[in-house]
Protein backbone atom coordinates (compact mmCIF):
# COMPACT_ATOMS: atom_id res chain seq x y z
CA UNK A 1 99.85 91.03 -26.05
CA UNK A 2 100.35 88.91 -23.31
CA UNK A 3 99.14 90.94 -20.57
CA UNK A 4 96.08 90.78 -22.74
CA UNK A 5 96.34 87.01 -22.80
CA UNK A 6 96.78 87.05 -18.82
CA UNK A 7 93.01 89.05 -18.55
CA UNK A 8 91.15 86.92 -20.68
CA UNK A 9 92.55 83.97 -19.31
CA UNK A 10 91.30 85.05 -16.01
CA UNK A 11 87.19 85.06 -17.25
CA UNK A 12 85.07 81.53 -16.62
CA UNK A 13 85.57 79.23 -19.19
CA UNK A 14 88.31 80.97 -20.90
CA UNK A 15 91.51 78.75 -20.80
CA UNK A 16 95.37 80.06 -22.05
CA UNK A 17 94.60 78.79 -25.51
CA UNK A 18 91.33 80.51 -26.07
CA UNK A 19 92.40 83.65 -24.20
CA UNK A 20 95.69 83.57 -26.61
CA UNK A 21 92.51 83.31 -29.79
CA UNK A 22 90.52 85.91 -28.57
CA UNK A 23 94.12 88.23 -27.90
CA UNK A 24 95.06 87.34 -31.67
CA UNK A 25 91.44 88.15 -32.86
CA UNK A 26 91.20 91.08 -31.06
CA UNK A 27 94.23 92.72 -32.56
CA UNK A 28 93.24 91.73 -36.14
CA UNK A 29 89.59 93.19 -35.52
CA UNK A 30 89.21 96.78 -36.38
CA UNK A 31 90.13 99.18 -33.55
CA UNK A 32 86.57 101.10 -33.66
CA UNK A 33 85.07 97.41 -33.54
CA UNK A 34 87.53 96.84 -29.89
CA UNK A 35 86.32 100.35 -28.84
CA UNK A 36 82.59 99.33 -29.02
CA UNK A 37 83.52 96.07 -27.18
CA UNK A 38 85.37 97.80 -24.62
CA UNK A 39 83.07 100.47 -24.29
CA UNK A 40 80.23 98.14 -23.71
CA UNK A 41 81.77 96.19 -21.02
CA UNK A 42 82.66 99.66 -19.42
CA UNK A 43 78.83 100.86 -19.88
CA UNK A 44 77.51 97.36 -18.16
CA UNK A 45 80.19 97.66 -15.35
CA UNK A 46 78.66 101.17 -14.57
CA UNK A 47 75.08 100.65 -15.34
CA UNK A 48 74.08 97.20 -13.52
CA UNK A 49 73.55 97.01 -9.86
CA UNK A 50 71.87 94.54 -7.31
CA UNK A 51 68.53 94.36 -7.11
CA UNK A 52 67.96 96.03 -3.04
CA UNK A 53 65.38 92.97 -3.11
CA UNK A 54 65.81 89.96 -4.80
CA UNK A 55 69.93 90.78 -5.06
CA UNK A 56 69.39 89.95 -9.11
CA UNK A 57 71.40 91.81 -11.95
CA UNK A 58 69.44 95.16 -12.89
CA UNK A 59 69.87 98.71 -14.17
CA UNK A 60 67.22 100.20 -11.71
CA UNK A 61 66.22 98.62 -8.28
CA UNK A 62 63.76 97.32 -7.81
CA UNK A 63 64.07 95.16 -10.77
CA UNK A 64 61.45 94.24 -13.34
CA UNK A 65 61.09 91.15 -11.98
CA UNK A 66 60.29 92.45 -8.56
CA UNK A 67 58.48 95.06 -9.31
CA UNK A 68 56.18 92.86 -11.90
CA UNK A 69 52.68 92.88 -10.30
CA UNK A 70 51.44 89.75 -12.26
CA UNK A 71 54.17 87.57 -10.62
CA UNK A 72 52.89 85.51 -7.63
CA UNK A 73 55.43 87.12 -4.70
CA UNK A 74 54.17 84.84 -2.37
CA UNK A 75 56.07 82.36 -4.15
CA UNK A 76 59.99 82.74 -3.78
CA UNK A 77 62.89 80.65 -5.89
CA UNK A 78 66.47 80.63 -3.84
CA UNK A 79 69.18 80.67 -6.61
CA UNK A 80 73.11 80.69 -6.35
CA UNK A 81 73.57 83.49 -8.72
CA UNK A 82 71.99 85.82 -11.31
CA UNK A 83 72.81 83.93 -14.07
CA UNK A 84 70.31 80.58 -12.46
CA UNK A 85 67.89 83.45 -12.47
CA UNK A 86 68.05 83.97 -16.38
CA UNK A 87 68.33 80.43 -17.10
CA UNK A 88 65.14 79.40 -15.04
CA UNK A 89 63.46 82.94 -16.81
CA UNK A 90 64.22 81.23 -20.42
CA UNK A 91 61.48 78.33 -19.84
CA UNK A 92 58.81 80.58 -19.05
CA UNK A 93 57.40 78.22 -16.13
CA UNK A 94 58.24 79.76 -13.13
CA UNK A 95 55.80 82.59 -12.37
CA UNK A 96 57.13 83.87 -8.82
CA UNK A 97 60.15 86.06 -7.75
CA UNK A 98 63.67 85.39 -6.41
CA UNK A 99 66.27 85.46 -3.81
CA UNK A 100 69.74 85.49 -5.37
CA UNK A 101 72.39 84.04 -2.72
CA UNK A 102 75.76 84.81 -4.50
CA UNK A 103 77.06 82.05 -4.02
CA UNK A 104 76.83 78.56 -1.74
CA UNK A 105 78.27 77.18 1.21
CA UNK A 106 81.57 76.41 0.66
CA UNK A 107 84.03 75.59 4.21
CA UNK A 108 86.71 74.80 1.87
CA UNK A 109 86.75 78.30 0.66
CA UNK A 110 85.05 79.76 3.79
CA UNK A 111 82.29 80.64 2.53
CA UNK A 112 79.81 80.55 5.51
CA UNK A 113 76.14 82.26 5.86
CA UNK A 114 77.60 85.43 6.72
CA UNK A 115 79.15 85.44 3.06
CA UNK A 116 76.11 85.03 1.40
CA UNK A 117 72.48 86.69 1.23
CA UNK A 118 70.76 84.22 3.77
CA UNK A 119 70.09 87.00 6.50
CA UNK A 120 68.21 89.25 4.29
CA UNK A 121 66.30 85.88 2.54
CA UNK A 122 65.17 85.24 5.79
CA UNK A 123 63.93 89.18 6.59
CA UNK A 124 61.85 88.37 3.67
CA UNK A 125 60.72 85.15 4.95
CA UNK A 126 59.57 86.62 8.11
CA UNK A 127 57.03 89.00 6.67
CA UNK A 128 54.57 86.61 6.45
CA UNK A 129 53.70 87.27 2.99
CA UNK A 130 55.93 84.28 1.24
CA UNK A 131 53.74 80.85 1.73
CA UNK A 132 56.29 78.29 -0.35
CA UNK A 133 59.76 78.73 -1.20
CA UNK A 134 62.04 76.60 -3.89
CA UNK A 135 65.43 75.95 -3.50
CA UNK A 136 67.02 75.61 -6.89
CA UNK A 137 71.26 75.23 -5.68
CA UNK A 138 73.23 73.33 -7.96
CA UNK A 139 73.15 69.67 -7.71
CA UNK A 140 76.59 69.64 -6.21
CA UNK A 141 77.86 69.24 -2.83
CA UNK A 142 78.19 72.63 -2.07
CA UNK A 143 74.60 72.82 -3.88
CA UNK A 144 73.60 70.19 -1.63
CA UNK A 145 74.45 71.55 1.66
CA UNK A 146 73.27 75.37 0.48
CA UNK A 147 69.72 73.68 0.48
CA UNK A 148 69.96 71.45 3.38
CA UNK A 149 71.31 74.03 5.49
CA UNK A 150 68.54 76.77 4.25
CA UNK A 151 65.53 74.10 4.63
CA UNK A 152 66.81 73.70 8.30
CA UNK A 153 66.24 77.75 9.22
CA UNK A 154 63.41 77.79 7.36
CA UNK A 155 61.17 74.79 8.96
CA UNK A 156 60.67 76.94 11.84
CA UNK A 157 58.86 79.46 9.92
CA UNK A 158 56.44 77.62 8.97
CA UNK A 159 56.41 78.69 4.94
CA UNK A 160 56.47 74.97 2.91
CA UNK A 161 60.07 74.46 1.28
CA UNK A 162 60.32 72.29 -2.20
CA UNK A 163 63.15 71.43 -4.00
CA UNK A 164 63.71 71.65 -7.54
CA UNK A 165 63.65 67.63 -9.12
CA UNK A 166 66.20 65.95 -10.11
CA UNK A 167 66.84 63.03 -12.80
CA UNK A 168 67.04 62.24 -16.24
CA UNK A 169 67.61 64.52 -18.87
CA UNK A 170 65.16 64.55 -21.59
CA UNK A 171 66.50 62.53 -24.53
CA UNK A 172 69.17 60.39 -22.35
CA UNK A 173 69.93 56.27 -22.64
CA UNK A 174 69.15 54.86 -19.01
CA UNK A 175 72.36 53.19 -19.55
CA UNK A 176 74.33 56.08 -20.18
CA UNK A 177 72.99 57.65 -16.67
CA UNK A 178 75.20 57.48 -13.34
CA UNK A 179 73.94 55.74 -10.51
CA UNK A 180 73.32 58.75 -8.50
CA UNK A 181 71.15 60.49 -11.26
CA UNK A 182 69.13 57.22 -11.84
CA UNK A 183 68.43 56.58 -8.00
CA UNK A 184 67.30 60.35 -7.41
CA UNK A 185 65.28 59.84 -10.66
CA UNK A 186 63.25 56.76 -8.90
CA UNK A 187 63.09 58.41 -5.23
CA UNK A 188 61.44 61.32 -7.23
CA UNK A 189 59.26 59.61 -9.86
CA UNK A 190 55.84 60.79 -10.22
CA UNK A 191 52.25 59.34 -10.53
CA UNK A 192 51.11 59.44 -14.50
């Protein structure tokens, strides 16, 4: 049991005392119910790949979202990883394709360009045929330099770089907002 505890402590978001839940539930669940579960994750380890063009999660490459001919490819959004790819898919606004980075600039951790995907973003970049990209890193410092770093080798190219806003959440108290939040919420306010 407590090796089990040790793996499931090691997933994101999973701390001792949850990992030591899921152990416990685990071994009161039937074992054909385990089986499917472990069978799944097996499957999903095997089946998913990178997509050879975007670098997004995918069974076949190219993926669906890259291979979608009513998506506007001349517009690209620069993400962290696959799972900012799924999140921006759930609001059904954004209509282009994507560039996953896996992961962001990071010193600390060395993490440099050479770690991430920038080489082949900018392959794509110099075909000519992307006219506006959007930089959606985190709003974090490592966020934060990912895009400044990015909108630097891109000027040159001559393709227009955006970023995505940043502010106030819908249904938040002004006075309940940090400082930062607010002020990037006024330098980005918009005409009505």
């Amino acid at each position: 049991m407590r090796t089990l505890i040790n793996e499931l402590a090691k997933l994101p978001g999973i701390g001792p005392k949850t990992a030591q839940r899921l152990a416990f539930h685990l071994f009161t669940t039937p074992r054909e119910e385990v089986q499917k579960l472990a069978t799944a994750m097996l499957e999903t380890k095997d089946q998913l790949t990178f997509c050879t063009i975007c670098g997004h999660l995918t069974e076949e490459s190219p993926c669906l979202l890259c291979r979608d001919p009513g998506r506007d490819h001349a517009l690209l959004c620069v993400v962290e990883e696959p799972k900012d790819v799924i999140a921006l898919e759930k609001t059904r606004e954004f209509k282009g394709v994507y560039h996953v980075l896996h992961g962001a600039l990071s010193p600390l951790e060395g993490i440099g360009p050479e770690e991430l995907t920038i080489n082949k973003l900018l392959e794509r970049l110099q075909t000519g045929k992307i006219r506006e990209v959007i930089l959606a890193c985190d709003p974090n410092m490592e966020g934060e330099a990912t895009a400044q770093y990015l909108a630097r080798i891109i000027k040159p190219l001559e393709v227009k770089v955006t970023r995505l806003a940043r502010g106030l959440p819908v249904g938040g108290d002004l006075e309940y907002i940090d400082e930062v939040t607010l002020g990037k919420a006024l330098e980005g306010r918009q005409e009505i």
